[in-house]
Every structure is written in C-alpha cells, then in structure tokens.
Protein backbone atom coordinates (compact mmCIF):
# COMPACT_ATOMS: atom_id res chain seq x y z
CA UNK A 1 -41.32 -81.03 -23.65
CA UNK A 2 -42.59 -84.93 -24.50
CA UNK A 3 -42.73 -85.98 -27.69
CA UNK A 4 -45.61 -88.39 -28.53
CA UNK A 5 -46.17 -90.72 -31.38
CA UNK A 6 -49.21 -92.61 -31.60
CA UNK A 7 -49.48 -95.87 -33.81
CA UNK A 8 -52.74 -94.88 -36.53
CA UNK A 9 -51.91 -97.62 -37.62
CA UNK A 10 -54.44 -100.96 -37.83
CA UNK A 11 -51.32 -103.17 -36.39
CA UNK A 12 -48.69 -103.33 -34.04
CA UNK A 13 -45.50 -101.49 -34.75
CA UNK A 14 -42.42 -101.44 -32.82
CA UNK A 15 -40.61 -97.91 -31.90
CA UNK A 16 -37.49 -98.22 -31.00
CA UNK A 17 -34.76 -95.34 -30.25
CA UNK A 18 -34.49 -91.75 -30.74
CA UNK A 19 -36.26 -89.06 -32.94
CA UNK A 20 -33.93 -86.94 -35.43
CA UNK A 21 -34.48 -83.20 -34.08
CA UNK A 22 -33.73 -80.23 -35.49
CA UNK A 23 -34.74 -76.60 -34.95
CA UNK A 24 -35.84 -75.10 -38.94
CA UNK A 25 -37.47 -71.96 -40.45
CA UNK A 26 -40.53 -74.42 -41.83
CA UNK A 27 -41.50 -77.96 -42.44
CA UNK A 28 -39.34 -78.37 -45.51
CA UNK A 29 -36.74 -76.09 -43.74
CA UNK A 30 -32.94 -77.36 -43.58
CA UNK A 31 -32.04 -77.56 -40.41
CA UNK A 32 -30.58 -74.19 -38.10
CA UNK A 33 -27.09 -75.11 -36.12
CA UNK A 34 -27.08 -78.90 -34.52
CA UNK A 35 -29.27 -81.22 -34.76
CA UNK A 36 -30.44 -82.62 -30.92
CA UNK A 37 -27.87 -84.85 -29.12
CA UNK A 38 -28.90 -88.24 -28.04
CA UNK A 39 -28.79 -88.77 -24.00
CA UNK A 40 -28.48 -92.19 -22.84
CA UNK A 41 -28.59 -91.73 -19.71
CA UNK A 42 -31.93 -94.34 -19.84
CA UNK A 43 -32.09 -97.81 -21.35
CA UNK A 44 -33.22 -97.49 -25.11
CA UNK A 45 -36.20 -100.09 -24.81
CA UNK A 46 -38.32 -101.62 -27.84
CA UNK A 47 -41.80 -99.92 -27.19
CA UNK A 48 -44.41 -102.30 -29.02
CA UNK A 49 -47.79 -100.14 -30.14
CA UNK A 50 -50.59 -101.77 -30.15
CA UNK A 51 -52.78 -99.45 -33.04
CA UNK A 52 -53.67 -95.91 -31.00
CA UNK A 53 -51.10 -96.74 -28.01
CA UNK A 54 -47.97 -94.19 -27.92
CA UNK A 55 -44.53 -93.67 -27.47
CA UNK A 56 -43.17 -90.96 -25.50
CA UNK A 57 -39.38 -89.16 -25.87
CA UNK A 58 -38.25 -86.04 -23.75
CA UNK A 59 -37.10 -82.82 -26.01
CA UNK A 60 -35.32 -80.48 -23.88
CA UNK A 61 -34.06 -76.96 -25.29
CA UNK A 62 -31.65 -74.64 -23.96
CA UNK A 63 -31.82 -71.51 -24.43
CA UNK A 64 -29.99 -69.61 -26.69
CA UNK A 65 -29.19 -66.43 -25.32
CA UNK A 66 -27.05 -68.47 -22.91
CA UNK A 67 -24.51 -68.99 -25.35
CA UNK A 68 -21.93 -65.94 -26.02
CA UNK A 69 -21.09 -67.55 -29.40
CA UNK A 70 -24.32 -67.79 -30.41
CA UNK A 71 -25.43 -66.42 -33.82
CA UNK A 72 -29.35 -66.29 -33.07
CA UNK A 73 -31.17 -67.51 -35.43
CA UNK A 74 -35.20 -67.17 -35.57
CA UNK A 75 -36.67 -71.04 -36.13
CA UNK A 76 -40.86 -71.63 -36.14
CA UNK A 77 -39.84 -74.88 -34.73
CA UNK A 78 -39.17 -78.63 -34.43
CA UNK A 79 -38.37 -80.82 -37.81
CA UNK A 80 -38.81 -84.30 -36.39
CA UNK A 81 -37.64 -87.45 -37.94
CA UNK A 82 -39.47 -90.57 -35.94
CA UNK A 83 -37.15 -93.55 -35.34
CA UNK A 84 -36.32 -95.35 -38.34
CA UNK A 85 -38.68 -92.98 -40.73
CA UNK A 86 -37.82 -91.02 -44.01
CA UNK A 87 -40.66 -88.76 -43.58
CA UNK A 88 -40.33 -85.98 -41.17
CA UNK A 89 -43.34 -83.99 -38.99
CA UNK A 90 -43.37 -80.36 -37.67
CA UNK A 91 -44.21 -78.45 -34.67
CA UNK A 92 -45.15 -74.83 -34.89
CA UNK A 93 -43.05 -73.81 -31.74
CA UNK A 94 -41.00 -70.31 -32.76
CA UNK A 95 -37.42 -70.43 -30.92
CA UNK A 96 -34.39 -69.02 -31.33
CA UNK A 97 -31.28 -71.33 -32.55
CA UNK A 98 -27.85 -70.26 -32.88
CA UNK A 99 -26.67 -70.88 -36.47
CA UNK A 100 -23.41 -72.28 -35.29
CA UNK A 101 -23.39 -75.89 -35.41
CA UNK A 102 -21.06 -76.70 -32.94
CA UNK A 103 -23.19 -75.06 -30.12
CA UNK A 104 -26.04 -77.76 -29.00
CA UNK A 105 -29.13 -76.88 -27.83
CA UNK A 106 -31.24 -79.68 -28.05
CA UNK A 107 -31.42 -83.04 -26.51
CA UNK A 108 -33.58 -86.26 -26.78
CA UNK A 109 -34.11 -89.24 -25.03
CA UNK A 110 -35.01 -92.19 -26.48
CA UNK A 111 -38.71 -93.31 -26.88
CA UNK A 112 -40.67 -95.49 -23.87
CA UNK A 113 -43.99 -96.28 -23.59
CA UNK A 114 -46.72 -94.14 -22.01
C-alpha cells in the first residue's frame, strides 16, 4: 500500500526518511508486536513540498497466518508517525498482528516524491 503525505501547509517543507509504523487496536493504541522495519534497498532522498505537493512511502504487510509463532492479534490498523513528527495519524485498516515482537510484519520504504 503507498503512503501519502501532502504538505497543507502555506510553505515548503522538506520530508525526509521513513514513517514510524505500527499495527494498534486504535489511534491512541500502543503498538501490537514490531513496529515496521526500514528497507533501504532505495536511496533515502530529501523530498521538498511545495504547499499541496506529496510524498509517497511503500507499506507492505505480511500476513500473519504465515507465521507458526504467531500469537494473532486483531489490530483496526496503521499508527503512523511521519518523518521527524511527534504527532501520529491513523488508518482504519483491520489486520491481524502477531503479538510477538520479534516476528516482523511490516516494512517501509522511505518517502520520494510523487
């Protein structure tokens, strides 16, 4: 799935890196098992926003069902930390995480422009 983050803004801002993801019960939620692993298997560019451009970073989940160890865990969805940002956002997206947090099942690559 792409993760998008538009500048509302009024001027520039620069986005640089990766988004904090975790898989939660709610928007306040503490986060369920691992948080997303980084992949940099890309260059991690600055992405200047000019006010309404966007950023996009690639979310991928694996399933958890394919993980014997797994402790399923239901989750409503994503808690997302933007680069560099205290405050967090949430998308309504039910999954199922494994409550063991040595068992990965999300990863993120680092923001580029659109």
């Amino acid at each position: 799935m792409k993760l998008i983050l538009t500048n509302a803004g009024a001027e520039p801002c620069l986005l640089t890196g990766f988004a904090e993801v975790s898989l939660t019960a709610g928007p306040s939620g503490v986060p369920i098992g691992a948080a997303a692993t980084r992949d940099y298997s890309t260059p991690v560019p600055e992405v200047l926003l000019a006010p309404g451009q966007a950023g996009t970073a690639t979310l991928q989940y694996s399933q958890a069902g394919n993980y014997p160890d797994c402790t399923r865990t239901p989750a409503a969805g994503f808690r997302i930390y933007p680069p560099e940002d205290t405050a967090s956002l949430f998308i309504v997206e039910p999954r199922d995480a494994c409550a063991n947090p040595s068992i990965a099942l999300l990863t993120v690559d680092a923001f580029q422009a659109k």
